[in-house]
Protein backbone atom coordinates (compact mmCIF):
# COMPACT_ATOMS: atom_id res chain seq x y z
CA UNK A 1 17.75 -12.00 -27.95
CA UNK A 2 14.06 -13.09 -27.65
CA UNK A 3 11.47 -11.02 -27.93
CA UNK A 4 10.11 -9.87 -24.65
CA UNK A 5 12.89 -11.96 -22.70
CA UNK A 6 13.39 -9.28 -20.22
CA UNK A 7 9.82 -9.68 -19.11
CA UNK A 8 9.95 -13.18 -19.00
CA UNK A 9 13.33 -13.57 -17.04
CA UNK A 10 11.64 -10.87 -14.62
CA UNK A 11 8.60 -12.94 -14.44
CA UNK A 12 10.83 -16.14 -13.63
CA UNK A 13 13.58 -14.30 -11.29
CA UNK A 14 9.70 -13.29 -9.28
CA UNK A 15 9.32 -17.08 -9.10
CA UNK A 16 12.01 -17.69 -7.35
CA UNK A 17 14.22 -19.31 -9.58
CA UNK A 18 18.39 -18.51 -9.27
CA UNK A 19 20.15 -17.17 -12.50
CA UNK A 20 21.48 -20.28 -13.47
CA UNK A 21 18.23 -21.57 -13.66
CA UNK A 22 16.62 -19.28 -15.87
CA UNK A 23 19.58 -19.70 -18.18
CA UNK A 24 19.17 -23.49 -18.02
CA UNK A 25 15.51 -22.66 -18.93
CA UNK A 26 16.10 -20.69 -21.39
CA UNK A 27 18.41 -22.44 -23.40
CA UNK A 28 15.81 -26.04 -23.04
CA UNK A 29 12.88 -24.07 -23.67
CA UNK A 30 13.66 -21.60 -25.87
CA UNK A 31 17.03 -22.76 -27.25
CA UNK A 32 18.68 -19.50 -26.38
CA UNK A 33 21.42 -18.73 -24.83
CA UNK A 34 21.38 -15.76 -22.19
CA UNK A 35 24.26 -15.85 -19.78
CA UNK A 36 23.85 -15.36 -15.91
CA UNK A 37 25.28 -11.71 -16.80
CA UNK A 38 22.91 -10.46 -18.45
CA UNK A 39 20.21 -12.42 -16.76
CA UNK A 40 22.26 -10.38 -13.40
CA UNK A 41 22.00 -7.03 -15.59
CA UNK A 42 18.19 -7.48 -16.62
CA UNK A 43 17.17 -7.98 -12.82
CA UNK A 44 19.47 -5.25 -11.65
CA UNK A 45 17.82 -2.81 -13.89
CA UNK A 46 14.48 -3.76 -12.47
CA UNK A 47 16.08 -3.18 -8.57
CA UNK A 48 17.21 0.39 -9.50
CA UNK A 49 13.39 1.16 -10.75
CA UNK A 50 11.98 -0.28 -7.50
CA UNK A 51 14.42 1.97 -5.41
CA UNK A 52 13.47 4.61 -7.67
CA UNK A 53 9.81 4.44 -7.17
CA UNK A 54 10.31 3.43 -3.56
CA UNK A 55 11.90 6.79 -2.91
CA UNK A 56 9.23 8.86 -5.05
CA UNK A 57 7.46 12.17 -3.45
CA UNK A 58 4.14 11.75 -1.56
CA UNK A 59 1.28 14.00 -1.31
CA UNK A 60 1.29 15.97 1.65
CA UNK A 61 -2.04 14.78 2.83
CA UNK A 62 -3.58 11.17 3.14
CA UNK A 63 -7.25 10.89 4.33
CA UNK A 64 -6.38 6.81 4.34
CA UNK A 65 -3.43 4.79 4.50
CA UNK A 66 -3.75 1.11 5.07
CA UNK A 67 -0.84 -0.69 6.21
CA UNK A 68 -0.94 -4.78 6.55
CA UNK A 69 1.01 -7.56 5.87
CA UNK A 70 1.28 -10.04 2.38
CA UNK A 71 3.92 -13.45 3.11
CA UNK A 72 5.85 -14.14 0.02
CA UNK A 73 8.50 -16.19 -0.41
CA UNK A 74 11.74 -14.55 -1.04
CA UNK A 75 15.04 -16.21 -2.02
CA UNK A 76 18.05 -15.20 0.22
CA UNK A 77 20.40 -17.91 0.60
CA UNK A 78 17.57 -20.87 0.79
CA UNK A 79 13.78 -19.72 -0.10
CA UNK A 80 12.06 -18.75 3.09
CA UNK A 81 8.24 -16.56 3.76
CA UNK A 82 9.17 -13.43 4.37
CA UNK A 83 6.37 -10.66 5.34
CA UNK A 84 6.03 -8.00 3.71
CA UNK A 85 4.79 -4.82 4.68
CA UNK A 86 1.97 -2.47 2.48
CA UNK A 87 1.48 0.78 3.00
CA UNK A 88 -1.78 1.58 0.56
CA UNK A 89 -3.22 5.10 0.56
CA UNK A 90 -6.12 6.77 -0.51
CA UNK A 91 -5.79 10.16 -1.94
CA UNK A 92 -7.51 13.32 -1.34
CA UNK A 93 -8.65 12.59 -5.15
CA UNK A 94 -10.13 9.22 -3.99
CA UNK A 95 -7.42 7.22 -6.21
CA UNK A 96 -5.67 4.47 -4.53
CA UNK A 97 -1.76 5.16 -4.43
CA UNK A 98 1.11 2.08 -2.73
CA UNK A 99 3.29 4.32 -0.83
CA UNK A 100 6.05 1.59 -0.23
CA UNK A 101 7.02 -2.03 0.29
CA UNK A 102 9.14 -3.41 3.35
CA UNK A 103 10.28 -6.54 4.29
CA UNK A 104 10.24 -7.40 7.76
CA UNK A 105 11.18 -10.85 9.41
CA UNK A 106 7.91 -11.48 11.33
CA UNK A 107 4.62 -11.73 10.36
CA UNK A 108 3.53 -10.36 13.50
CA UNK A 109 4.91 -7.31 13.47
CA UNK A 110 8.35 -5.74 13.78
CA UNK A 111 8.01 -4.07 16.81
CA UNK A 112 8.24 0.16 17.48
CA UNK A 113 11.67 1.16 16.59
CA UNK A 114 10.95 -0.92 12.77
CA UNK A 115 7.78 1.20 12.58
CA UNK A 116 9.34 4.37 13.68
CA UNK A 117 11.54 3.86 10.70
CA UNK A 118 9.30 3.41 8.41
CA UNK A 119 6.44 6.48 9.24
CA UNK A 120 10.03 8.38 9.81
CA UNK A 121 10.53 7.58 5.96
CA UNK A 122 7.33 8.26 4.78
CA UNK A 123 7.58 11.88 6.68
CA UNK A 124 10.72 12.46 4.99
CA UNK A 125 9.17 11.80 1.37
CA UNK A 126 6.97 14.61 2.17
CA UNK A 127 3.42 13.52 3.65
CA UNK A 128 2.78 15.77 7.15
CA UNK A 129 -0.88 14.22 7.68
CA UNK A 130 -2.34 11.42 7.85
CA UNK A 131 -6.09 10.89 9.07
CA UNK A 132 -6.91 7.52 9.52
CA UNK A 133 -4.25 4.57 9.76
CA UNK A 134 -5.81 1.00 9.57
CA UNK A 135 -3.97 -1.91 10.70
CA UNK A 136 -4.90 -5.34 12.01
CA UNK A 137 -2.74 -6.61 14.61
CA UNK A 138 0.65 -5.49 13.83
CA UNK A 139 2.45 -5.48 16.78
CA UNK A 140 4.41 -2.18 17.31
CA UNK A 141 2.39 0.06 15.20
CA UNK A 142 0.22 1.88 17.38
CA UNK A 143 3.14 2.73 19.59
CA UNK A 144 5.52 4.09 17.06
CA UNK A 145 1.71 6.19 15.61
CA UNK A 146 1.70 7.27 19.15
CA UNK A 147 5.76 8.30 19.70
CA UNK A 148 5.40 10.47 16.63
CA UNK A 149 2.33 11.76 18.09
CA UNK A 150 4.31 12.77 21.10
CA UNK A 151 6.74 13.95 19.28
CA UNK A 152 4.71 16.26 17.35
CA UNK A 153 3.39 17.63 21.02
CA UNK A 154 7.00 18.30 22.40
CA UNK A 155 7.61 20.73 19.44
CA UNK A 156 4.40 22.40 19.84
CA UNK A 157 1.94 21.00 16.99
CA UNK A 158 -1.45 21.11 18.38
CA UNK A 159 -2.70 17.54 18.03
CA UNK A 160 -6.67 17.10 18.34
CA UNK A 161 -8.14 13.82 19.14
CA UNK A 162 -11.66 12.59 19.22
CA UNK A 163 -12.54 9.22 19.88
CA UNK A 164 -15.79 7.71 18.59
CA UNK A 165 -18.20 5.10 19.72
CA UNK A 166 -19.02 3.00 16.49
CA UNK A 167 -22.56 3.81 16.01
CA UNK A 168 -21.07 7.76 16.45
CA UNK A 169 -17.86 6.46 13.78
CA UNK A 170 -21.17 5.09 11.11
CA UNK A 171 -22.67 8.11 11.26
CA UNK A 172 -19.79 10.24 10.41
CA UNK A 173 -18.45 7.50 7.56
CA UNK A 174 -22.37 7.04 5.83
CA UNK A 175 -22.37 11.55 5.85
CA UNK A 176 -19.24 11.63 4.25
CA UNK A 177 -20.07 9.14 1.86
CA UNK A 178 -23.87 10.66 1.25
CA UNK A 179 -22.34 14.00 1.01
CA UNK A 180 -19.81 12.83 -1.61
CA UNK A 181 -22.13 11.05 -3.94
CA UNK A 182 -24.45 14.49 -4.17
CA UNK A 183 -20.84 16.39 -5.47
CA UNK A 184 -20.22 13.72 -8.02
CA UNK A 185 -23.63 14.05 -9.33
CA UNK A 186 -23.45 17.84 -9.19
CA UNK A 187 -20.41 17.99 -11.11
CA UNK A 188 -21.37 15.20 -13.88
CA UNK A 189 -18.91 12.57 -12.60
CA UNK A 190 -19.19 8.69 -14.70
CA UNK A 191 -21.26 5.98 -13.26
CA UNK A 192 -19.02 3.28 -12.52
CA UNK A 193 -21.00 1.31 -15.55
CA UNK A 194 -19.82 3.89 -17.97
CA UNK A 195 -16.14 4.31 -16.98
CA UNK A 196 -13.57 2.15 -19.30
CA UNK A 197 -12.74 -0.97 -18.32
CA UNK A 198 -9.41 -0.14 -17.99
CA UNK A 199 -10.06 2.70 -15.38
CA UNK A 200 -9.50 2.22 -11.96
CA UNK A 201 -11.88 1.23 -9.75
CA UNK A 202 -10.75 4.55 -7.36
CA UNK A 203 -13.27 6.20 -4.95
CA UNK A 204 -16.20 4.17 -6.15
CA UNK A 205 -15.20 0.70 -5.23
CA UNK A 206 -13.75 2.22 -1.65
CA UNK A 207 -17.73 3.90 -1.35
CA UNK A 208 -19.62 0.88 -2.01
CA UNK A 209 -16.97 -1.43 0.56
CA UNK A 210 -16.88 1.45 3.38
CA UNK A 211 -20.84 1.13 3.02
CA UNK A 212 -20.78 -2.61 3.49
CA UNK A 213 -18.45 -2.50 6.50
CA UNK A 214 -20.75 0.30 8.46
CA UNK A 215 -23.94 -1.75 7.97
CA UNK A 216 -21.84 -4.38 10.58
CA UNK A 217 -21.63 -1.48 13.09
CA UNK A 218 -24.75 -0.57 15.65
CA UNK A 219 -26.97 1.84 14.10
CA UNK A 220 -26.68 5.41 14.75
CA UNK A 221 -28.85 7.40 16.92
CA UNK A 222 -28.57 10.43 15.13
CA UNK A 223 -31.45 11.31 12.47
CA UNK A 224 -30.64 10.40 8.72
């Protein structure tokens, strides 16, 4: 076996190569033999992790989740683009956490009943709240949000709703943001500048690009 061939029949399976492919690659390249059985077993073994981690436990409480859309091309049959579907959430730590990956077969949007599955799934891995959901024109989302809003109302969950202007929305984001910078100085938290480079880039990249977005928004009326 070569060393590391796991990784790189992984990294070539990604690529959208078949099995007998990477073993004709293998065996030019490298002058190793690997048989399409264990090239099968290697990528199988990689499957089961995804649909371990896929199924993982959530936090019970997102301030963020971002959900939008990355094409890829995915080999079924013939290589086609495929969407697929991100769900990325902030944590009440400020960390950055991918709840899940979903195909879907249009980039536009799956329509209600896919969505329903899929905030159905995340419920059932154990998240009950949610803040904010940002999307960008995926068609079906907001009405599946909503049907599990109603939902929620049938069977008596008190849902409160205020909707913001988005001078009102800047005013709220830039005091959350202010307030949070004078707790990380009060409790000694890194600069960015002095964290490893192999930390993540966590709440302080998502301050300094929340801050760039409000500045496109109208100006508050409220006193700073």
């Amino acid at each position: 076996r070569l060393s590391g061939m796991d990784d790189l029949v992984i990294s070539l399976s990604a690529k959208g190569l078949t099995h007998g492919e990477i073993a004709a690659h293998l065996a030019e390249v490298y002058d190793a033999q690997v048989s399409k059985q264990t090239i099968s077993a290697i990528t199988d073994r990689v499957i089961e992790g995804m649909a371990e981690w896929q199924n993982r436990p959530l936090d019970v409480v997102y301030p963020v989740v971002f959900i939008d859309c990355v094409n890829v091309k995915i080999r079924d049959g013939e290589v086609a683009n495929r969407p697929i579907y991100v769900a990325l959430a902030v944590t009440v730590e400020g960390t950055r956490d991918i709840l899940g990956l979903w195909a879907g077969e249009h980039g536009d949007g799956e329509g209600a009943k896919y969505w329903l599955r899929v905030l159905s799934e995340i419920k059932n891995r154990g998240t009950e709240d949610c803040c904010i959901v940002v999307c960008d024109g995926l068609k079906g989302l907001p009405e599946a949000i909503e049907a599990m809003r109603a939902a929620g109302r049938d069977n008596g969950v008190e849902i409160v709703e205020e909707k913001l202007d988005p001078a009102e929305f800047r005013w709220h984001v830039e005091g959350a943001l202010d307030a949070r910078a004078v707790h990380d100085l009060d409790a000694g938290a890194p600069e960015p500048e002095d964290m490893p480079d192999d930390a993540s880039p966590g709440y302080s990249a998502l301050a300094v690009l929340l801050r760039a977005r409000m500045s496109a928004l109208p100006a508050p009326d409220r006193p700073t």
